[in-house]
Protein backbone atom coordinates (compact mmCIF):
# COMPACT_ATOMS: atom_id res chain seq x y z
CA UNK A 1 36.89 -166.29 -4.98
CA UNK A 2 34.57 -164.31 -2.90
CA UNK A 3 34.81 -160.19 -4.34
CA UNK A 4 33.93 -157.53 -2.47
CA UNK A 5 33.78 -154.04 -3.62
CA UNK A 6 34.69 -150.73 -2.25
CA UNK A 7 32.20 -148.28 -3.24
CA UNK A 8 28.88 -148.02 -5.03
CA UNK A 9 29.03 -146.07 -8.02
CA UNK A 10 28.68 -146.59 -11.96
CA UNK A 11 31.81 -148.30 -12.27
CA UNK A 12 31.17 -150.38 -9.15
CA UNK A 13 27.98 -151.42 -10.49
CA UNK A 14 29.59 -152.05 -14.35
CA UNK A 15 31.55 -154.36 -12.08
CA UNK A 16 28.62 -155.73 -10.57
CA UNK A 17 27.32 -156.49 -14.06
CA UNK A 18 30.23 -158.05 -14.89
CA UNK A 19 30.08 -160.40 -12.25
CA UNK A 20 26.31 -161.32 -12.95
CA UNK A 21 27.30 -162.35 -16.19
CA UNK A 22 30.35 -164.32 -15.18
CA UNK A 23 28.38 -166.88 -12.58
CA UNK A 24 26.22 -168.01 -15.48
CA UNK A 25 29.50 -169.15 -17.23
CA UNK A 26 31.77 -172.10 -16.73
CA UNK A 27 35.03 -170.61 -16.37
CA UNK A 28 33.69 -167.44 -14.03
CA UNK A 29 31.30 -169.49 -11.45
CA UNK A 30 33.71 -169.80 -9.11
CA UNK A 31 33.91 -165.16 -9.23
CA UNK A 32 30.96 -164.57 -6.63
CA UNK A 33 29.74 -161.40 -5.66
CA UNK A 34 29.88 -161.47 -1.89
CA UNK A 35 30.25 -157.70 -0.60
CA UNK A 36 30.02 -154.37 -1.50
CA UNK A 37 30.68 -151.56 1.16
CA UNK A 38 29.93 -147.92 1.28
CA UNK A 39 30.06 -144.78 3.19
CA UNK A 40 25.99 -145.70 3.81
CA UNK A 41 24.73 -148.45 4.79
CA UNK A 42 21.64 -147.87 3.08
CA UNK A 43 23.52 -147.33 -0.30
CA UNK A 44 25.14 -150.48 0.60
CA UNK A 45 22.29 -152.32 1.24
CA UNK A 46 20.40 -151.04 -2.04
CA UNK A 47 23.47 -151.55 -3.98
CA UNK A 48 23.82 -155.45 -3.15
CA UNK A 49 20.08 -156.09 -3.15
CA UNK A 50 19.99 -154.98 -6.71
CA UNK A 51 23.10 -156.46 -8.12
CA UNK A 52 22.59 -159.78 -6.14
CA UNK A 53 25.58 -159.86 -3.37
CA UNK A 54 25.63 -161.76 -0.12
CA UNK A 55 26.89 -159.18 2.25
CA UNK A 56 26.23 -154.95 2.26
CA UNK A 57 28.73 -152.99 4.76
CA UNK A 58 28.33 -149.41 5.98
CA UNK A 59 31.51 -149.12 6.59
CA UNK A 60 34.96 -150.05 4.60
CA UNK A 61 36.57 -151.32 7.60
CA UNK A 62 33.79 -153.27 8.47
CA UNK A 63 33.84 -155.26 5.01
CA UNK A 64 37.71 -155.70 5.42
CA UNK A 65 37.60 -157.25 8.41
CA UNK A 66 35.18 -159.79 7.25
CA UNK A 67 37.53 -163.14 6.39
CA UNK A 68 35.23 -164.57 3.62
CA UNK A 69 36.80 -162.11 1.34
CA UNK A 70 39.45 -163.08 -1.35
CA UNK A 71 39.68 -159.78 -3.45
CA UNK A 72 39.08 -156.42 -2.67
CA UNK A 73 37.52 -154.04 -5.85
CA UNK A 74 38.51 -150.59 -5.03
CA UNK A 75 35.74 -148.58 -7.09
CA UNK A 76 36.24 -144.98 -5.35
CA UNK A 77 37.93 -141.91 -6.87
CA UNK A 78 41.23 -141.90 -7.81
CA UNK A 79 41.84 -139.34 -5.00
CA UNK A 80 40.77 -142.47 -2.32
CA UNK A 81 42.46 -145.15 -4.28
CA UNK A 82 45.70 -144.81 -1.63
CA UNK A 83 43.67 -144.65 1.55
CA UNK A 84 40.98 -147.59 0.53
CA UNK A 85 43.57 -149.95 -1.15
CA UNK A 86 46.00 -149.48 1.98
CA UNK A 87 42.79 -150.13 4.49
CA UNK A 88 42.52 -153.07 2.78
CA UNK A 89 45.98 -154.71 2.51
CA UNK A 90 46.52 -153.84 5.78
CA UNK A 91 43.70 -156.22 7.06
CA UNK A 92 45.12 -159.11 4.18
CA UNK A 93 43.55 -158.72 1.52
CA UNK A 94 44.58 -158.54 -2.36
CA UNK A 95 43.18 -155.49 -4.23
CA UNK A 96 42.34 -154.55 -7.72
CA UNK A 97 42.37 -150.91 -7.75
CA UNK A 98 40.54 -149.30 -10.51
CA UNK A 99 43.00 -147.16 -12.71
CA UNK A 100 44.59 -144.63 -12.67
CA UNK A 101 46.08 -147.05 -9.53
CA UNK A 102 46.66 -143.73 -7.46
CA UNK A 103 47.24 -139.71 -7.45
CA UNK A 104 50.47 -139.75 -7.73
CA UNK A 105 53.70 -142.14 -7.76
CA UNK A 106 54.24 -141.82 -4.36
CA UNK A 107 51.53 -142.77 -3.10
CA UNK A 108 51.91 -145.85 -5.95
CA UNK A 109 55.10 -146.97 -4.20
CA UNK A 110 53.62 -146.87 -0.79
CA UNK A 111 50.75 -149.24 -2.00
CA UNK A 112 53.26 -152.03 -4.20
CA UNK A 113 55.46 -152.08 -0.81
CA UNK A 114 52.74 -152.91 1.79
CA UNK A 115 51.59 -155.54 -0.37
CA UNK A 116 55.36 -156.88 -1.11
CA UNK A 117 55.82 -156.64 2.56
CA UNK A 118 52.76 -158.62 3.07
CA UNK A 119 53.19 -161.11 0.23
CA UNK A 120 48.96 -159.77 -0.88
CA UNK A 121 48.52 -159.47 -4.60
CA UNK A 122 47.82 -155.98 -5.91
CA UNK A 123 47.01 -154.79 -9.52
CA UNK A 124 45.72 -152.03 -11.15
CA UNK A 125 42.32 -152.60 -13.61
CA UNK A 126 43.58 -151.05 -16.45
CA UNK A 127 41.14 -153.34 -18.32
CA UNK A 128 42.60 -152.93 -21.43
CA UNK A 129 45.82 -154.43 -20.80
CA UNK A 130 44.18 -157.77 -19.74
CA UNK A 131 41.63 -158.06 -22.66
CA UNK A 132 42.06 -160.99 -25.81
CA UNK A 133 42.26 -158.04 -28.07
CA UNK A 134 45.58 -156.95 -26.92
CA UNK A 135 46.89 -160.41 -27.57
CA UNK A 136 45.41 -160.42 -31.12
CA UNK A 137 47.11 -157.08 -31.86
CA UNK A 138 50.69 -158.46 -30.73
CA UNK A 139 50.41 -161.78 -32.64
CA UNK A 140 49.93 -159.00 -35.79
CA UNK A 141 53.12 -157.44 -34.46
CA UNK A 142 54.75 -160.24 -33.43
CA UNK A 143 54.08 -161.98 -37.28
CA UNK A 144 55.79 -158.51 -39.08
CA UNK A 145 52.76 -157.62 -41.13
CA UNK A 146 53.03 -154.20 -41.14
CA UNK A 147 57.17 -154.20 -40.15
CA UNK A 148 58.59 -152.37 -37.06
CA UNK A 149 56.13 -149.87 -35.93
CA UNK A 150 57.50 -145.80 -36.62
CA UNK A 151 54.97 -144.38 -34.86
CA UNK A 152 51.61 -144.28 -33.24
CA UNK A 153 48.74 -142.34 -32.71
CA UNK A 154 46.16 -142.62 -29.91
CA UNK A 155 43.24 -140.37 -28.63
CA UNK A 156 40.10 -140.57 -26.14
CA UNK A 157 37.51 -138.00 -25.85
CA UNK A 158 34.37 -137.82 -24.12
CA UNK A 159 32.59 -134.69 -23.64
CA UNK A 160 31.78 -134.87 -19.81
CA UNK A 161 30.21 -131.04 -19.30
CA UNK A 162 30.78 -130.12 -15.75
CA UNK A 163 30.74 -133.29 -13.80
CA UNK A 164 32.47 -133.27 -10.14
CA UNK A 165 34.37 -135.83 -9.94
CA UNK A 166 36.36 -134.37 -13.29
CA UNK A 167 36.43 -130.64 -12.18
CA UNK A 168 37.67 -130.61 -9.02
CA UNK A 169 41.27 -131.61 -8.03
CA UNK A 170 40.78 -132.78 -4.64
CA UNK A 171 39.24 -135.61 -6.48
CA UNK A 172 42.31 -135.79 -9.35
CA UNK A 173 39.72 -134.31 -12.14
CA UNK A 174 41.18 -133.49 -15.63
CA UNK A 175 41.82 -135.74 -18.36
CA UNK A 176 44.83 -137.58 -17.73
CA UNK A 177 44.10 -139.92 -14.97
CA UNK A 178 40.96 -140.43 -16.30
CA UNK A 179 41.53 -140.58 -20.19
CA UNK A 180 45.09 -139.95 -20.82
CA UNK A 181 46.24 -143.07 -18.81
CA UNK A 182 44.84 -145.47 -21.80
CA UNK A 183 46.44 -143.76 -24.63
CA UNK A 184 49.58 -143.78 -22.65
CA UNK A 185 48.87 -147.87 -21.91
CA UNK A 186 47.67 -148.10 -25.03
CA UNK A 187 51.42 -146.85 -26.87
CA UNK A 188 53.47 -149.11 -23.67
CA UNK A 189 51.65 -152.17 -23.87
CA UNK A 190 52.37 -152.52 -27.80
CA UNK A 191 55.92 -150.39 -27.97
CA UNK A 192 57.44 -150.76 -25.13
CA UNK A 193 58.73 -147.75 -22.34
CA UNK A 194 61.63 -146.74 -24.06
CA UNK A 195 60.49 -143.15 -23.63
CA UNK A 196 63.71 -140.70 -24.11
CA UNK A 197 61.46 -137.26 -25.42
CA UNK A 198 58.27 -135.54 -23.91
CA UNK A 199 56.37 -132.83 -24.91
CA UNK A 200 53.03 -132.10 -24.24
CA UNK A 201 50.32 -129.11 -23.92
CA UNK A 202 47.33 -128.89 -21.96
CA UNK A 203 44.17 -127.02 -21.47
CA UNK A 204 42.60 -126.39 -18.16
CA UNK A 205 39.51 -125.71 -16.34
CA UNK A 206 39.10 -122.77 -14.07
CA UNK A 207 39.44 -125.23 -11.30
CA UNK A 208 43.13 -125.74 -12.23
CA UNK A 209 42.62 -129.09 -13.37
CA UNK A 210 43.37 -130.33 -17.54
CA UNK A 211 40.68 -130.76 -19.56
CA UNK A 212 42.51 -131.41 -22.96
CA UNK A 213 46.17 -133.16 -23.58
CA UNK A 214 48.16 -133.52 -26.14
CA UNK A 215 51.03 -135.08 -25.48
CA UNK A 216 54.06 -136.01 -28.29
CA UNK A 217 56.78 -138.78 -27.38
CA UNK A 218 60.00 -140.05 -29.01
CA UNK A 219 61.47 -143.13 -28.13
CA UNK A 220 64.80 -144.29 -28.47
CA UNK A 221 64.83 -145.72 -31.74
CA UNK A 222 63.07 -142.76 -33.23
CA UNK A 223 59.36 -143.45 -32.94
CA UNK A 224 56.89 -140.79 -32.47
CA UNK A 225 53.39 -141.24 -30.74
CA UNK A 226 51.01 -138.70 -30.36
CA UNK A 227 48.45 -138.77 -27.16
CA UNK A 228 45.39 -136.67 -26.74
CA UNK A 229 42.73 -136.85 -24.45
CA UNK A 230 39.74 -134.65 -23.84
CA UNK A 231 37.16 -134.63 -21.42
CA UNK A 232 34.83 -131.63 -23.04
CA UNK A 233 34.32 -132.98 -26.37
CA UNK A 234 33.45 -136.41 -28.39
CA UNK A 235 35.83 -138.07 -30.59
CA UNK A 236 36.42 -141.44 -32.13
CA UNK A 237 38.55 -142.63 -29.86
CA UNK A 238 40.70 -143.56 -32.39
CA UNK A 239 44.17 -145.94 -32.19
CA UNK A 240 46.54 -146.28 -35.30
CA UNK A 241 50.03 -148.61 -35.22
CA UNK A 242 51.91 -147.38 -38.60
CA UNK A 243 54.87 -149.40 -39.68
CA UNK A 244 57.07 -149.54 -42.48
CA UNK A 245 54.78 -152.47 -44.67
CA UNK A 246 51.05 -151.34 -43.28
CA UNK A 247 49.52 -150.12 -40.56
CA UNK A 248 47.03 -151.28 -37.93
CA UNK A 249 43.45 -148.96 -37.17
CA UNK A 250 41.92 -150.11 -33.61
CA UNK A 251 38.80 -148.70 -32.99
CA UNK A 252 38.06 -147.57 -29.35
CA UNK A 253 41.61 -147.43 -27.34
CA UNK A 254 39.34 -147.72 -24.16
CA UNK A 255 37.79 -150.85 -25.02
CA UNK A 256 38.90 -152.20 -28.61
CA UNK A 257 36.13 -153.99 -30.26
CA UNK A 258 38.07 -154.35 -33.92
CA UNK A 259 41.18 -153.65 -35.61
CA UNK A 260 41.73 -153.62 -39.37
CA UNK A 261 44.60 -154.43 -40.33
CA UNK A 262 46.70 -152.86 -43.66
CA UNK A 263 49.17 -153.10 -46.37
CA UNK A 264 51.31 -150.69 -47.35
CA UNK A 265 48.52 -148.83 -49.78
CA UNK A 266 45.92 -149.04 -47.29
CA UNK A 267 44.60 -152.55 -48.67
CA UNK A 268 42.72 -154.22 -46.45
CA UNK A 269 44.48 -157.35 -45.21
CA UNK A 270 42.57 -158.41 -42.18
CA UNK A 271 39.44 -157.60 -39.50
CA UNK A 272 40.01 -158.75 -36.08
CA UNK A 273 36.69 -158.37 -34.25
CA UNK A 274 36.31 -158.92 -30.25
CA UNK A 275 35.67 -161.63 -28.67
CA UNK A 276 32.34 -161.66 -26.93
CA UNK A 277 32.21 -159.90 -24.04
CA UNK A 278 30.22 -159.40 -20.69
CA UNK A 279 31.65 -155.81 -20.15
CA UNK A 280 35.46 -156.61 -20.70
CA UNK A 281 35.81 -156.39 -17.00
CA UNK A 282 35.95 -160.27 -16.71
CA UNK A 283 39.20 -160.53 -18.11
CA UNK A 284 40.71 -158.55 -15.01
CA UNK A 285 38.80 -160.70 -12.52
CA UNK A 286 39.71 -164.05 -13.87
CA UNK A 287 43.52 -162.50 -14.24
CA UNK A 288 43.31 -162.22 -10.43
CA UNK A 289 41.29 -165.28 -9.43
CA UNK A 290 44.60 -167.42 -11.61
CA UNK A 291 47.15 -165.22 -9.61
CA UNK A 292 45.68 -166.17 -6.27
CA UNK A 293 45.44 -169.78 -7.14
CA UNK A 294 48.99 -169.88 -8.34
CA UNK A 295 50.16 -167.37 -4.94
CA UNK A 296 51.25 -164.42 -7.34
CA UNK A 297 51.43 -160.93 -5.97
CA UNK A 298 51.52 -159.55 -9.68
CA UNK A 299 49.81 -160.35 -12.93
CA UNK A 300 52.54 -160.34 -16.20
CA UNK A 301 49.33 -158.30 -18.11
CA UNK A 302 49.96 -154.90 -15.69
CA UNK A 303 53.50 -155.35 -13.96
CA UNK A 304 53.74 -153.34 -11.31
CA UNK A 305 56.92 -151.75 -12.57
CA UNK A 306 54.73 -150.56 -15.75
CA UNK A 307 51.97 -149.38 -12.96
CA UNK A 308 55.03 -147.05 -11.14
CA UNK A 309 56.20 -145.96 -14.34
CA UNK A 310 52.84 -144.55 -16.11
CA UNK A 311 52.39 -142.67 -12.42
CA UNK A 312 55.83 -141.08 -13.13
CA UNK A 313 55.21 -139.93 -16.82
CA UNK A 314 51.22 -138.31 -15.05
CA UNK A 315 53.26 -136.66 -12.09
CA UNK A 316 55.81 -135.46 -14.42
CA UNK A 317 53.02 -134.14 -16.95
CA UNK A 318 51.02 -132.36 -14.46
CA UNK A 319 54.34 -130.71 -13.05
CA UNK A 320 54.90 -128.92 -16.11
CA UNK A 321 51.71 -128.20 -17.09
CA UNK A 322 50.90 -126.65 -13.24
CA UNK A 323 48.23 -129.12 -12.56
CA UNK A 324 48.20 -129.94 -8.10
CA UNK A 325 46.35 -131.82 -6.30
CA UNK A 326 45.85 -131.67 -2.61
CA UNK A 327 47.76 -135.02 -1.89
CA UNK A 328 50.73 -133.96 -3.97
């Protein structure tokens, strides 16, 4: 599976390093970094001399059009995500778009259609939902060891001082597509959408964009989550799943390297520590190289439905908060 990339910055390059790691192991060889394209050919050209790829574009359209790639990495801004992913399904190829998938649900629906229309596979790289530690959390579900989850609490900070592509809204800054869309995965992926109650608060920059949510949900059968997210302060980036006989404590919501695992007086019952990893990207990649061998145009780790729906619940929290960007 040849990958080429769509864009050149840190994440494209923690990409890059993901990829460097996965040709030196048996089950990733086969995961090559062939392209990366930018707005510069000399970026380009830096960019793939560094991370070791076969081809540098200076254009997007030019690396499209080439037919020696399988998957398209779309590593821009989320406000480009629409335009670059639909460039690129529109010349045949399958995408995975870096999260959050788009602006807005619109724009979301416009994507998952072209590529249904085309029969391409499309998914977003919410990286989280494809790693082994999600797995090892549901078995711990799944087995009843802490009972039917009440409720759940999940929060992501990083204090990000003043940096562009958070402040301004023509590039959907703030928190929530940036940091609120795991704690929202991470409460979905383990309890389901039943969603029947929002409410939520936010704090905003000057520039009209959120720089701190907290966000409170009840679901049908009466369990409460609570959702923060910050982008101008530090935190732990703490996850907890409480249920009636224990409770589960994951550390880092954005990329889970343990979870510890509790009776009903906080005894300790089990650690689950991660699986090596390369980045935690891989797990995303190889999700997509298996879907194009088997002719999927969606991977069961990030439905597409699930993608739709998390847009909704952003559009519908920056509606009542007062939070616009240009492509609403």
């Amino acid at each position: 599976m040849n990958i080429g990339i769509i864009g050149t910055g840190w994440i494209a390059e923690k990409m890059a390093l993901t990829l460097q790691g996965l040709a030196k192991r048996e089950d990733g060889r086969d995961c090559k970094a062939y392209a990366v394209s930018s707005r510069s050919k000399e970026k380009a050209e830096a960019f793939a001399q560094q991370w070791g790829f076969e081809k540098a574009y200076g254009s997007y359209e030019e690396m499209v059009c080439d037919p020696a790639v399988d998957l398209v990495y779309v590593a821009t801004p989320h406000s480009h995500h629409y335009a670059h992913t639909m460039l690129a399904l529109q010349h045949g190829k399958a995408c995975l778009v870096e999260k959050a998938f788009t602006a807005n649900a619109r724009e979301a629906e416009a994507l998952l259609a072209e590529a249904k229309q085309r029969k391409l596979l499309v998914t977003e790289a919410i990286w989280t939902r494809y790693q082994p530690m999600r797995q090892l959390i549901q078995q711990v579900l799944d087995a009843g060891t802490i009972g039917p989850v009440k409720m759940v609490y999940a929060s992501l900070a990083y204090s990000m001082g003043q940096k562009e592509r958070i402040m301004r809204p023509d590039l959907c800054g703030g928190a929530l597509l940036d940091l609120g869309v795991y704690a929202i995965n991470f409460v979905r992926m383990f309890c389901g959408g039943d969603w029947r109650e929002v409410h939520s608060h936010c704090s905003k920059a000057e520039t009209g964009v959120d720089l701190q949510d907290a966000i409170s949900v009840v679901y049908g059968d009466g369990m409460i989550a609570n959702l923060q997210a910050s982008a101008c302060c530090a935190n732990d980036k703490h996850g907890v799943l409480s249920g009636e006989n224990g409770y589960i404590e994951v550390d880092n919501i954005n990329n889970p390297q343990r979870a510890t695992v509790h009776g009903r007086d906080g005894e300790l019952l089990r650690v689950i520590d991660c699986p090596p990893q390369i980045t935690g990207y891989e797990y995303q990649v190889l999700a997509c190289r298996d879907a194009l061998e088997a002719g999927q145009q969606e991977i069961a780790a990030m439905p597409h439905q699930e993608t739709l729906e998390v847009m909704r619940i952003m559009d519908a929290l920056r509606k009542e908060w007062g939070v616009v960007y240009p492509m609403d």
